[in-house]
C-alpha atoms as a PDB file:
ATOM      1  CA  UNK A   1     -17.143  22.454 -18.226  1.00  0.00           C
ATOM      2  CA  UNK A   2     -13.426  21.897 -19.738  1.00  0.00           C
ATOM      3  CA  UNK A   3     -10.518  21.515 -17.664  1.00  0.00           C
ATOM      4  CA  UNK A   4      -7.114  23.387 -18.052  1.00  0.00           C
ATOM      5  CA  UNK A   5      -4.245  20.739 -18.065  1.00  0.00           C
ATOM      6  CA  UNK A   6      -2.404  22.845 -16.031  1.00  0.00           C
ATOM      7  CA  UNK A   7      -4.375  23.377 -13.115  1.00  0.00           C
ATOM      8  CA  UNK A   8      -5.146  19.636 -12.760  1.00  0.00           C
ATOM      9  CA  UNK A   9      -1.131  19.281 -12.912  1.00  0.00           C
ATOM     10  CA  UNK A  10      -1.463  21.510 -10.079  1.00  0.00           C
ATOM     11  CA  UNK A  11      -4.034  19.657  -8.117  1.00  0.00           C
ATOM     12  CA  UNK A  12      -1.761  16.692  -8.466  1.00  0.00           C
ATOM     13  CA  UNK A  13       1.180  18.196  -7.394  1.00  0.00           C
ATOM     14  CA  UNK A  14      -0.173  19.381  -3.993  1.00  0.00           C
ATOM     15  CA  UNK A  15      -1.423  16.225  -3.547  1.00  0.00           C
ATOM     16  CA  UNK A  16       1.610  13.800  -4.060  1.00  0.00           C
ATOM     17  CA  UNK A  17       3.584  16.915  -2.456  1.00  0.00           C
ATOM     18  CA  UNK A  18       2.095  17.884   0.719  1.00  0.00           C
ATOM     19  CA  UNK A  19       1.965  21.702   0.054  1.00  0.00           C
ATOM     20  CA  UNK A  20       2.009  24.875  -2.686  1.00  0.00           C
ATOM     21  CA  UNK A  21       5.425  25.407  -2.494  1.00  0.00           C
ATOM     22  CA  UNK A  22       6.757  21.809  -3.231  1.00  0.00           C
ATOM     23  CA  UNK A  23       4.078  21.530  -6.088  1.00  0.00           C
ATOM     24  CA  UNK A  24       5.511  24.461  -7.508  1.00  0.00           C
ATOM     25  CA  UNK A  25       9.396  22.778  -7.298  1.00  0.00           C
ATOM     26  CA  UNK A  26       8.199  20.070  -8.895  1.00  0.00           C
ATOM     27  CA  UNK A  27       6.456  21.716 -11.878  1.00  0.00           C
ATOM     28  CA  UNK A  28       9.291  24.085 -11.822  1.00  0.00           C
ATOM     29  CA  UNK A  29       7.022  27.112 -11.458  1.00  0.00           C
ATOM     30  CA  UNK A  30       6.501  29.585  -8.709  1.00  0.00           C
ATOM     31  CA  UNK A  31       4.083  29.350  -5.982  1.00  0.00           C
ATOM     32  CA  UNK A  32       1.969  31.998  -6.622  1.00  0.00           C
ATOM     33  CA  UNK A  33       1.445  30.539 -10.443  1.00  0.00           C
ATOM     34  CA  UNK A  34       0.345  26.954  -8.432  1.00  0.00           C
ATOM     35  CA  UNK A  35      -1.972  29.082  -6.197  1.00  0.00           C
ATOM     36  CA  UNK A  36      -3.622  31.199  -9.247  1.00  0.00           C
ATOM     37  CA  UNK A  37      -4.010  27.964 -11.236  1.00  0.00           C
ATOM     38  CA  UNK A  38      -5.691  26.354  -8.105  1.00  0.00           C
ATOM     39  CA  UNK A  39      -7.970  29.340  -7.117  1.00  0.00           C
ATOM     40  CA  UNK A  40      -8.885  29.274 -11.102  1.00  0.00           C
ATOM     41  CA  UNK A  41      -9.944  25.745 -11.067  1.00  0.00           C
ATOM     42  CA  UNK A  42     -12.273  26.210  -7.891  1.00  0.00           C
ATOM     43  CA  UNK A  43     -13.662  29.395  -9.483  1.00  0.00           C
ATOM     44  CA  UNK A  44     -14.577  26.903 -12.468  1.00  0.00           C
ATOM     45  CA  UNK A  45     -16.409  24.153 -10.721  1.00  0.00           C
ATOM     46  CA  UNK A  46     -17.910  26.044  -7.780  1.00  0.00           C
ATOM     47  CA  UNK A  47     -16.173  24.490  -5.762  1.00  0.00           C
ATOM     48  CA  UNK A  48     -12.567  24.351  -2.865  1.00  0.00           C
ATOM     49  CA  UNK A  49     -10.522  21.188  -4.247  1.00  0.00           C
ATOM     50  CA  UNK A  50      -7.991  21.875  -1.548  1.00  0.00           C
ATOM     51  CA  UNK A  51      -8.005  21.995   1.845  1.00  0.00           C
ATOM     52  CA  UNK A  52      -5.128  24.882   3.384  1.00  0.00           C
ATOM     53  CA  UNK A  53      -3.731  22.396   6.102  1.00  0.00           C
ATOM     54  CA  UNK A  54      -0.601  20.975   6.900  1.00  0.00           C
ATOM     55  CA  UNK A  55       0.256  18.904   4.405  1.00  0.00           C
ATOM     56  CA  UNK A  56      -2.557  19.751   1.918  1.00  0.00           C
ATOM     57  CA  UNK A  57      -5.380  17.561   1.697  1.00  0.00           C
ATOM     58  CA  UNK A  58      -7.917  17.619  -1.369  1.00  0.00           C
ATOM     59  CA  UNK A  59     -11.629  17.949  -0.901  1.00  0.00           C
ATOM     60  CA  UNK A  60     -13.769  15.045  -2.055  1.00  0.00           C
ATOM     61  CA  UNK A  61     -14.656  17.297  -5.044  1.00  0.00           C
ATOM     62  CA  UNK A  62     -10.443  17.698  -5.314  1.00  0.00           C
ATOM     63  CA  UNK A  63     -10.141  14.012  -4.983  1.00  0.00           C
ATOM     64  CA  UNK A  64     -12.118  13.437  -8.198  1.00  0.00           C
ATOM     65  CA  UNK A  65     -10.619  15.832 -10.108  1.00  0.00           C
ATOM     66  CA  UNK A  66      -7.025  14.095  -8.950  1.00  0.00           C
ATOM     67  CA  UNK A  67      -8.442  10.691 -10.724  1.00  0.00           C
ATOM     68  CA  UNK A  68      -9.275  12.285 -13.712  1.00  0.00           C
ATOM     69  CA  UNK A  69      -5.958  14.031 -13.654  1.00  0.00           C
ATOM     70  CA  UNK A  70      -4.384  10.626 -13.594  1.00  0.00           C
ATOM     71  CA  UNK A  71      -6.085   8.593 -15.495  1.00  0.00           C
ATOM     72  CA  UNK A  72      -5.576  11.597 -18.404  1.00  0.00           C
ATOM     73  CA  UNK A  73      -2.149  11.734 -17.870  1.00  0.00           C
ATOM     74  CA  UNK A  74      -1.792   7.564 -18.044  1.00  0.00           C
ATOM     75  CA  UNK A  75      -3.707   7.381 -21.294  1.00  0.00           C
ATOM     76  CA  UNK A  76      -2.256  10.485 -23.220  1.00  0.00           C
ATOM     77  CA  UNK A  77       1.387   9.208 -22.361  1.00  0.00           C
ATOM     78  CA  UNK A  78       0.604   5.896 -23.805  1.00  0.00           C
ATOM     79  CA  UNK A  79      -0.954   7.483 -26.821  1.00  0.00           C
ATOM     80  CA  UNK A  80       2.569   9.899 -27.312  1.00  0.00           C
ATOM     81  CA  UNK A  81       4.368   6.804 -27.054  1.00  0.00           C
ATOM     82  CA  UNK A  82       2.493   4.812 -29.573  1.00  0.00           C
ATOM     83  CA  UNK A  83       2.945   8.126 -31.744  1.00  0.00           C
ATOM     84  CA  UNK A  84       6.379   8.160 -31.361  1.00  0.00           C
ATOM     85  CA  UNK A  85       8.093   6.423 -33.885  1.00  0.00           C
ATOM     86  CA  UNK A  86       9.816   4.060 -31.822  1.00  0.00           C
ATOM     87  CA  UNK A  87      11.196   6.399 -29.127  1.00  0.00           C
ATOM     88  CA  UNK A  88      10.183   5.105 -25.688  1.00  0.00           C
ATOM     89  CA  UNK A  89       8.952   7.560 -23.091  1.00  0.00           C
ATOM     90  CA  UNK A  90       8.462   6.720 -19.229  1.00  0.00           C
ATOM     91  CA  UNK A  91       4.547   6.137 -17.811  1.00  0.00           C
ATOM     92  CA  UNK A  92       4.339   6.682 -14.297  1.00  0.00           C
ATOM     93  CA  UNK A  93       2.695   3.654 -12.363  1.00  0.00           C
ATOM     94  CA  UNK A  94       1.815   4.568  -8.835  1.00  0.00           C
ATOM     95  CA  UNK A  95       0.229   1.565  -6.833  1.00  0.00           C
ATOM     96  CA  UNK A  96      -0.352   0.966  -3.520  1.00  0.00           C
ATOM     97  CA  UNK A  97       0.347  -2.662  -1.327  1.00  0.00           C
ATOM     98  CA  UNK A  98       1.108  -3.258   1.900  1.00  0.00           C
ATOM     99  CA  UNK A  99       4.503  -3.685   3.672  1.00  0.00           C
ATOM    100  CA  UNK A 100       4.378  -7.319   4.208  1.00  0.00           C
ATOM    101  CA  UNK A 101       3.039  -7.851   0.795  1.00  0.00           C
ATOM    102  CA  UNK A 102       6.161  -6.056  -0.759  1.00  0.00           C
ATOM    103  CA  UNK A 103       8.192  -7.748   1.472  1.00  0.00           C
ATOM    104  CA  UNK A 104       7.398 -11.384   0.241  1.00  0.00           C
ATOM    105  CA  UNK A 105       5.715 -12.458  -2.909  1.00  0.00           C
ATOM    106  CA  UNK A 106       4.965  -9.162  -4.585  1.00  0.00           C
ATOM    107  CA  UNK A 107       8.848  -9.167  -5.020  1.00  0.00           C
ATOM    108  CA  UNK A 108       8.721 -11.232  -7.922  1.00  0.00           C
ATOM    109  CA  UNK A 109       6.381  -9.093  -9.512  1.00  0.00           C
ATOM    110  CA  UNK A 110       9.351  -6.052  -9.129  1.00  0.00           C
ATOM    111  CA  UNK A 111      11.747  -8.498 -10.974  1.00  0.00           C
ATOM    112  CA  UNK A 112       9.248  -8.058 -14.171  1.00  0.00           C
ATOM    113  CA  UNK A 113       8.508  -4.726 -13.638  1.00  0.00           C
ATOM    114  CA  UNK A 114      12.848  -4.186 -13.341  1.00  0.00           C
ATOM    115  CA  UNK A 115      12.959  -5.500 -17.067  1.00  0.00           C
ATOM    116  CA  UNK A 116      10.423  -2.535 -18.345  1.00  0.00           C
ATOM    117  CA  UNK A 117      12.206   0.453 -19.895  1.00  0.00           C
ATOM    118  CA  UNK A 118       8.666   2.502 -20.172  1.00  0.00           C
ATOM    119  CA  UNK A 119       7.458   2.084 -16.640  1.00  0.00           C
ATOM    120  CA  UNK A 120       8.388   4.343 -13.306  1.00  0.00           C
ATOM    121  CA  UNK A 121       6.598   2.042 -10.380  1.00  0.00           C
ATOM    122  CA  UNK A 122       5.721   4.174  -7.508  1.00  0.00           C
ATOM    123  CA  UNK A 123       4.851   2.729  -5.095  1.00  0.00           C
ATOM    124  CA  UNK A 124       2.626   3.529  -1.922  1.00  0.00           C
ATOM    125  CA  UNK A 125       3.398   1.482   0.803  1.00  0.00           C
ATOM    126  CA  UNK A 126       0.069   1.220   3.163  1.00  0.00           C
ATOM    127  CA  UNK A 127      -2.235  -1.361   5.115  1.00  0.00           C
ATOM    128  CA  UNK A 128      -4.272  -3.987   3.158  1.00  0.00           C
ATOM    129  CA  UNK A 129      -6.884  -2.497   5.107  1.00  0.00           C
ATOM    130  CA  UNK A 130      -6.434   1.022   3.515  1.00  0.00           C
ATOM    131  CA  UNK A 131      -5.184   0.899   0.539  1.00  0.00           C
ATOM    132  CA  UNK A 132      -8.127   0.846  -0.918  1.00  0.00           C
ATOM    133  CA  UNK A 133      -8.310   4.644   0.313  1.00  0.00           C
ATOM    134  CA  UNK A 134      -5.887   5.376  -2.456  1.00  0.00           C
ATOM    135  CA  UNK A 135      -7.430   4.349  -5.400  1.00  0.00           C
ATOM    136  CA  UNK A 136     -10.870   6.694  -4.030  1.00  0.00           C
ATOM    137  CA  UNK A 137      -8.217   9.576  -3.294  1.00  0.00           C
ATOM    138  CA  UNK A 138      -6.983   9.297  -6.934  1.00  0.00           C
ATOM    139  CA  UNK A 139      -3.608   8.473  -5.431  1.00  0.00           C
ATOM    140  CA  UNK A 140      -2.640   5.409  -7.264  1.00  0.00           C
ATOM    141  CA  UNK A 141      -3.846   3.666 -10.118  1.00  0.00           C
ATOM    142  CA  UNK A 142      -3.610  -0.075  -8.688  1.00  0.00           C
ATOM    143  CA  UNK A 143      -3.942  -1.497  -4.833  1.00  0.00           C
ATOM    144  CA  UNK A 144      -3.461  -4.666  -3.479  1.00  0.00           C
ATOM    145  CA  UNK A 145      -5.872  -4.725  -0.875  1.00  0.00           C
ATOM    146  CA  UNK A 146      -8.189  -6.720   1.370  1.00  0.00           C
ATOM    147  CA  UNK A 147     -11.518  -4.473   0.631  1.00  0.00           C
ATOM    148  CA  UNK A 148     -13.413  -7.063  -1.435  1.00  0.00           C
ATOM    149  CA  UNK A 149     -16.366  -4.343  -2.857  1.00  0.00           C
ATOM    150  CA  UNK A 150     -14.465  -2.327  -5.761  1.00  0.00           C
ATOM    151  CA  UNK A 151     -14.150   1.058  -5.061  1.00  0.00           C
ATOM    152  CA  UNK A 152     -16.065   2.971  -7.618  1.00  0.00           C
ATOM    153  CA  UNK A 153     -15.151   3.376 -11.164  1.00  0.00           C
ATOM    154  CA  UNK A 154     -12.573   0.127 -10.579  1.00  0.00           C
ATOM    155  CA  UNK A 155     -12.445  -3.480 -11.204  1.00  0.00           C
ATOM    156  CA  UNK A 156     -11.223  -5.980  -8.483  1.00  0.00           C
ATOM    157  CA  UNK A 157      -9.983  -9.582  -8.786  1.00  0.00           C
ATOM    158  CA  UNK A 158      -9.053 -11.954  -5.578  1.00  0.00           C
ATOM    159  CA  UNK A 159      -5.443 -12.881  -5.539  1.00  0.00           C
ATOM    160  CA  UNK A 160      -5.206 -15.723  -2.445  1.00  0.00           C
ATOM    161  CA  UNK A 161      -4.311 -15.043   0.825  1.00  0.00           C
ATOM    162  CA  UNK A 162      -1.244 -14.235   3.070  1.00  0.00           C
ATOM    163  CA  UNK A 163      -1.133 -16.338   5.856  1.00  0.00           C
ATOM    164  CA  UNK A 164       0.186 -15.493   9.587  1.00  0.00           C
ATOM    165  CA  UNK A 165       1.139 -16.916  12.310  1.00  0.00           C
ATOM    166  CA  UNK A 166       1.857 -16.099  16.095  1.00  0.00           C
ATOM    167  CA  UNK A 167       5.642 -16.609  16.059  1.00  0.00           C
ATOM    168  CA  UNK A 168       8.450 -15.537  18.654  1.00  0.00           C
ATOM    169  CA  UNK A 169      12.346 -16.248  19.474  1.00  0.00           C
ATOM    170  CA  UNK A 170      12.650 -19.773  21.114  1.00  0.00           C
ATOM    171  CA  UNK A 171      14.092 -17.865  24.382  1.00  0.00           C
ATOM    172  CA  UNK A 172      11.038 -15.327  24.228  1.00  0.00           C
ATOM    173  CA  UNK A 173       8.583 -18.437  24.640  1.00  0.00           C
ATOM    174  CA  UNK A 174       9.907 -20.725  27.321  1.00  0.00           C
ATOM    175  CA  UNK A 175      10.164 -17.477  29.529  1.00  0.00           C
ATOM    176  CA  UNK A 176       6.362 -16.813  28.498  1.00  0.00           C
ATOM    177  CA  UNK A 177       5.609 -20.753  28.856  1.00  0.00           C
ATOM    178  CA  UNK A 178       2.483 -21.073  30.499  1.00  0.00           C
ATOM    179  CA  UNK A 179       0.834 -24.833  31.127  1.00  0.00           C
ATOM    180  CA  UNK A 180       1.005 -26.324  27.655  1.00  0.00           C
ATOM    181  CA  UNK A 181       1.177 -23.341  25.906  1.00  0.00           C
ATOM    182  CA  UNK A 182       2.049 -19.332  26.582  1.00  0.00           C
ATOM    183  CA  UNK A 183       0.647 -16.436  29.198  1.00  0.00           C
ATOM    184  CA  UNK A 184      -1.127 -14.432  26.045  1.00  0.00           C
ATOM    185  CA  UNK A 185      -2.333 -11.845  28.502  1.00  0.00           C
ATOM    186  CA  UNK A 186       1.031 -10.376  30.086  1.00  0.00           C
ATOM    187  CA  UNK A 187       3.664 -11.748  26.837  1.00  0.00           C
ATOM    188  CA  UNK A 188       4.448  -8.506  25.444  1.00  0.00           C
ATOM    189  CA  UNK A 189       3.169  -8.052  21.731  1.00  0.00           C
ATOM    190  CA  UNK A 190       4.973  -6.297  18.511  1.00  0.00           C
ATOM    191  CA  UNK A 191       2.997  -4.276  16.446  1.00  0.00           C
ATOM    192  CA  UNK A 192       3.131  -2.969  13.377  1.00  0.00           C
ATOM    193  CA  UNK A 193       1.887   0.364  13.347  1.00  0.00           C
ATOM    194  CA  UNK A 194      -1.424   2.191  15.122  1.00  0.00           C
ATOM    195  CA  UNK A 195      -3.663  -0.013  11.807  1.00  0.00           C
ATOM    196  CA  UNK A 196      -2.140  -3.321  12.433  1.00  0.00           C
ATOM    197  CA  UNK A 197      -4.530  -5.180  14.107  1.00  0.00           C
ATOM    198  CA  UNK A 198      -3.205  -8.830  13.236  1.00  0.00           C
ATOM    199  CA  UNK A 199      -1.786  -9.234  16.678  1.00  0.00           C
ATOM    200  CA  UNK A 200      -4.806  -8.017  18.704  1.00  0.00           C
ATOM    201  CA  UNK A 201      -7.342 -10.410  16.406  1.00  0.00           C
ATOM    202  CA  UNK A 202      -5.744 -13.034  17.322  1.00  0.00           C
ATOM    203  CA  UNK A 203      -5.409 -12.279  20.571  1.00  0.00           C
ATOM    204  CA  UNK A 204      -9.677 -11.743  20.410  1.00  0.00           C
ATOM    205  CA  UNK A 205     -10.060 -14.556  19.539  1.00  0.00           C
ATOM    206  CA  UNK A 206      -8.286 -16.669  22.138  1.00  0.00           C
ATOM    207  CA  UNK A 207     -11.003 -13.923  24.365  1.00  0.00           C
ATOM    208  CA  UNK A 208      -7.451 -11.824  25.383  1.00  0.00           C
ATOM    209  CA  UNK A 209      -7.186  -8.541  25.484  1.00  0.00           C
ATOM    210  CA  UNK A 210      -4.447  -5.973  24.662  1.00  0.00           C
ATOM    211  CA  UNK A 211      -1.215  -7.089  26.772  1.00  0.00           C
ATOM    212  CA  UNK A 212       0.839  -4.173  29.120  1.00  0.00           C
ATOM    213  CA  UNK A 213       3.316  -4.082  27.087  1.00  0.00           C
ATOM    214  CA  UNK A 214       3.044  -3.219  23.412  1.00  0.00           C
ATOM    215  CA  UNK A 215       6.191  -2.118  21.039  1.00  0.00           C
ATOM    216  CA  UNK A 216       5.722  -0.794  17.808  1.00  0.00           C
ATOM    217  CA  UNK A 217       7.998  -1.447  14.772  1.00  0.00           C
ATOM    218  CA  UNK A 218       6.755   0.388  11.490  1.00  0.00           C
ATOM    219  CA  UNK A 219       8.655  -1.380   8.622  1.00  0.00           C
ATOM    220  CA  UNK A 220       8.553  -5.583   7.533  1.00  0.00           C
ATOM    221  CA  UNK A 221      12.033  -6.808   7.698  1.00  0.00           C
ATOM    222  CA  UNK A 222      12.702  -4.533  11.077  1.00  0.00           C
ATOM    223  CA  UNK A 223       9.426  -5.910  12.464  1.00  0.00           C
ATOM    224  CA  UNK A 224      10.675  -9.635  11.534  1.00  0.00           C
ATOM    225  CA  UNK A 225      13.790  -8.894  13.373  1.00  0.00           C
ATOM    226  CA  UNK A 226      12.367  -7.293  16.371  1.00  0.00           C
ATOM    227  CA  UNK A 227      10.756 -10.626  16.900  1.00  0.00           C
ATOM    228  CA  UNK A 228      13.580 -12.617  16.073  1.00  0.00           C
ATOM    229  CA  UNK A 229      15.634 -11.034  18.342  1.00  0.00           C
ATOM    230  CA  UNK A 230      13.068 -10.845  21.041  1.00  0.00           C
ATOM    231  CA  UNK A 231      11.121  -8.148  21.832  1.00  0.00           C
ATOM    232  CA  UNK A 232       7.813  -9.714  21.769  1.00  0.00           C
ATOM    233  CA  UNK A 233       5.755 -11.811  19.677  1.00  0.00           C
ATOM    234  CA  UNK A 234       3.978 -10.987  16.419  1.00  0.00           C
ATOM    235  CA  UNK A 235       2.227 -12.521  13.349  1.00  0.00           C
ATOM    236  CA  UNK A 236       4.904 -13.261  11.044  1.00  0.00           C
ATOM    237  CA  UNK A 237       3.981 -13.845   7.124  1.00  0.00           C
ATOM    238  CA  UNK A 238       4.298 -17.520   6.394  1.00  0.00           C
ATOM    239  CA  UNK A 239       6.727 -17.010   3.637  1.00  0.00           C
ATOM    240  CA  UNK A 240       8.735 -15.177   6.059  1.00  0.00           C
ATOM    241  CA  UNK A 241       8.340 -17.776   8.926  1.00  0.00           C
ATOM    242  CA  UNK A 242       9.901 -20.721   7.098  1.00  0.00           C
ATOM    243  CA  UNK A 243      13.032 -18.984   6.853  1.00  0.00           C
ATOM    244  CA  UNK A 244      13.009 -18.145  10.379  1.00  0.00           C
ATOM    245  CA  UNK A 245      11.926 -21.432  11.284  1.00  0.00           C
ATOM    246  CA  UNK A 246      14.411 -23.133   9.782  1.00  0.00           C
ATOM    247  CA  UNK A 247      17.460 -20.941  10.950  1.00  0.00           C
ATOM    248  CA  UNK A 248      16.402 -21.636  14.884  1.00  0.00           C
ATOM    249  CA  UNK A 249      15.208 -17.737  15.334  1.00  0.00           C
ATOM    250  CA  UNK A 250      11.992 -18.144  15.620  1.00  0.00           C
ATOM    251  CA  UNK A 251       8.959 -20.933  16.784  1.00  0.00           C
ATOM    252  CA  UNK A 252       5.488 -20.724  16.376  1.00  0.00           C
ATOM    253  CA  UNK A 253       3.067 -20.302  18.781  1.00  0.00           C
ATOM    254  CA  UNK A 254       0.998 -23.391  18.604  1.00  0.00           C
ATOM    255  CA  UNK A 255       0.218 -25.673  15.767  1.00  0.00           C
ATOM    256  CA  UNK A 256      -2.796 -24.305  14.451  1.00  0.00           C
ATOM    257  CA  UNK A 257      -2.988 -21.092  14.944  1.00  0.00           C
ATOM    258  CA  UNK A 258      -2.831 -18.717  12.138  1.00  0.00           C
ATOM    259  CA  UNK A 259      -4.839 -16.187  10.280  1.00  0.00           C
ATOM    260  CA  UNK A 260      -5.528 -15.980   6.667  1.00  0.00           C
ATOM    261  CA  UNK A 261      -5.675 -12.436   5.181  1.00  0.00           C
ATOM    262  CA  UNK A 262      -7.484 -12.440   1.843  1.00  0.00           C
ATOM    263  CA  UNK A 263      -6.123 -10.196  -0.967  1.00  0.00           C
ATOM    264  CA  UNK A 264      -7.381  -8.525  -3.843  1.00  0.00           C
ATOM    265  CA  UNK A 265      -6.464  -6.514  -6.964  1.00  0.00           C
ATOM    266  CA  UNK A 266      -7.932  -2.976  -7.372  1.00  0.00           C
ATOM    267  CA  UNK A 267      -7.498  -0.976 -10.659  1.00  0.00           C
ATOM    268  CA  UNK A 268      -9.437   1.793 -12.697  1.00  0.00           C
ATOM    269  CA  UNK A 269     -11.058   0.677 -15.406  1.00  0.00           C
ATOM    270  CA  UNK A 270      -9.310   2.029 -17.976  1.00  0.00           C
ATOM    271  CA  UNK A 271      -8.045   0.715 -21.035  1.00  0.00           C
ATOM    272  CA  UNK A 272      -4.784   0.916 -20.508  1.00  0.00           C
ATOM    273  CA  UNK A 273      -1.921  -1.128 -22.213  1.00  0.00           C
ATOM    274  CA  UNK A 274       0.619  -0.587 -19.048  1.00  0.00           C
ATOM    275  CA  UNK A 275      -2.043  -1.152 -16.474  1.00  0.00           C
ATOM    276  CA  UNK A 276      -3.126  -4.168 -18.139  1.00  0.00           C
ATOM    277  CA  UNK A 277       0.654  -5.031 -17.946  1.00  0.00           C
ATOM    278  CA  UNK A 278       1.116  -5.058 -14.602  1.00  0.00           C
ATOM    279  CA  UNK A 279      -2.175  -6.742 -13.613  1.00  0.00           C
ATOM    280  CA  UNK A 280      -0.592  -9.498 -15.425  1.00  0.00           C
ATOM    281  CA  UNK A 281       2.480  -9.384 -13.303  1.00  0.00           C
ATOM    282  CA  UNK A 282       0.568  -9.342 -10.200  1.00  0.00           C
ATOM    283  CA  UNK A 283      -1.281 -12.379 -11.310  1.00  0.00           C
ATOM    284  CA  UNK A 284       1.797 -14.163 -11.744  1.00  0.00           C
ATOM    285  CA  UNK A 285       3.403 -13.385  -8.313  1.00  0.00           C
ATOM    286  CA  UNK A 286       0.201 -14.078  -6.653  1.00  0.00           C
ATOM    287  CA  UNK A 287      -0.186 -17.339  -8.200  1.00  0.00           C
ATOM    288  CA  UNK A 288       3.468 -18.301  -6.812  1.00  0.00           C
ATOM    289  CA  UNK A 289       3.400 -16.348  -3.269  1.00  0.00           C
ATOM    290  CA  UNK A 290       0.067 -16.845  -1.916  1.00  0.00           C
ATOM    291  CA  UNK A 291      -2.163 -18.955  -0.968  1.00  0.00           C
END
């Protein structure tokens, strides 16, 4: 069985894109080629590597076709760049990390990645918990994640751990202030989005359950400031905290409590001069950022 270039191109472009028609913008083509190319590939394999919904979703069968798609795509630019006599073309990098991640020490690693001329970075931004879905999808070549088992075909390395703690607005607490410490039951709670489950963990494990009131703020620095400014508690990354801390807009909740969420680095195993690249730089951040 060979595959036709173009079709996979296809394949990937419905993925990243969400339906036929945007694939076909992006490969600057018309719709109807992206469909033929598509209904050519499943007539190959035997198989539907797309599912018609809104947005597009590929079939597990589509999903490994989308890895070996990328990973093709990775190692034949790097070979026409090595071929090129000096001129430098532009690898695309798509990796996935969390929001909090990004918003803390994986920063340093885009100050690196800023000084590379070869190198689009796109990244995905998504739950420590999830990520890992990415790399299986054939979405992204790299994850930070929390999913210790490497997903198949990849190798995985710990990093350290991120570190939160139960943090609010000084004014927020002494209106909560219960005994010596807070009402956890009633104090309403900031979330992250419907996968963060930081707040309700800890909350588990104090034998609390999920308060009455429960916002939900879906990006880092908004979700810092929500707490900051009042809205409810949350688990704040430590690098984040000390900051906060220090400024008077935020105290933690208690001395000790905190939770430590352990980190790893996912990539294909592939032998890859710009992968290996930035698995260096990700080393190096998580050596200074975490724990």
């Amino acid at each position: 069985m060979e595959f036709v270039p173009a079709q996979l191109a296809a394949l990937v472009a419905i993925a990243d894109h969400g339906t036929f028609e945007a694939a076909a913008r992006h490969l600057h083509v018309t719709a109807s080629a992206v469909s033929q190319r598509i209904r050519a590939l499943e007539s190959e394999i035997g198989q539907v590597v797309v599912r018609r919904t809104t947005p597009c979703r590929p079939t597990p069968a589509g999903e490994e076709l989308i890895r070996l798609a990328r990973q093709t795509r990775l190692l034949q630019d790097e070979v026409r760049d090595a071929l090129a006599h000096g001129h430098v073309g532009i690898v695309d990098l798509p990796v996935a990390v969390s929001a909090d991640s990004l918003a803390t020490w994986f920063r340093a690693g885009l100050i690196e990645v800023a000084g590379w001329s070869d190198v689009a970075l796109r990244l995905h931004v998504e739950d420590q918990a999830f990520s890992a879905d990415l790399l299986r999808s054939g979405h992204v070549l790299g994850a930070v994640t929390s999913e210790p088992t490497p997903v198949q075909g990849c190798s995985v390395e710990p990093l350290g751990h991120l570190r939160y703690v139960p943090a609010a607005a000084s004014g927020f607490a002494e209106r909560w202030r219960h005994g010596r410490g807070v009402d956890w039951a009633a104090m309403p709670m900031v979330v992250f989005n419907e996968k963060d489950h930081l707040q309700h963990d800890a909350l588990a494990a104090r034998g609390v359950g999920t308060p009455p009131v429960v916002h939900r703020v879906p990006t880092s620095a908004d979700f810092l400031e929500a707490v900051c400014l009042g809205l409810g508690w949350g688990m704040i990354p430590h690098p984040q905290l000390g900051p906060a801390v220090e400024a008077g807009r935020l105290v933690p909740l208690g001395t000790r409590l905190h939770v430590d969420v352990q980190l790893y680095w996912q990539r294909w195993r592939l032998d890859s001069p710009v992968l290996g690249r930035l698995t260096d730089v990700v080393r190096r951040a998580a050596r200074a950022g975490l724990r």
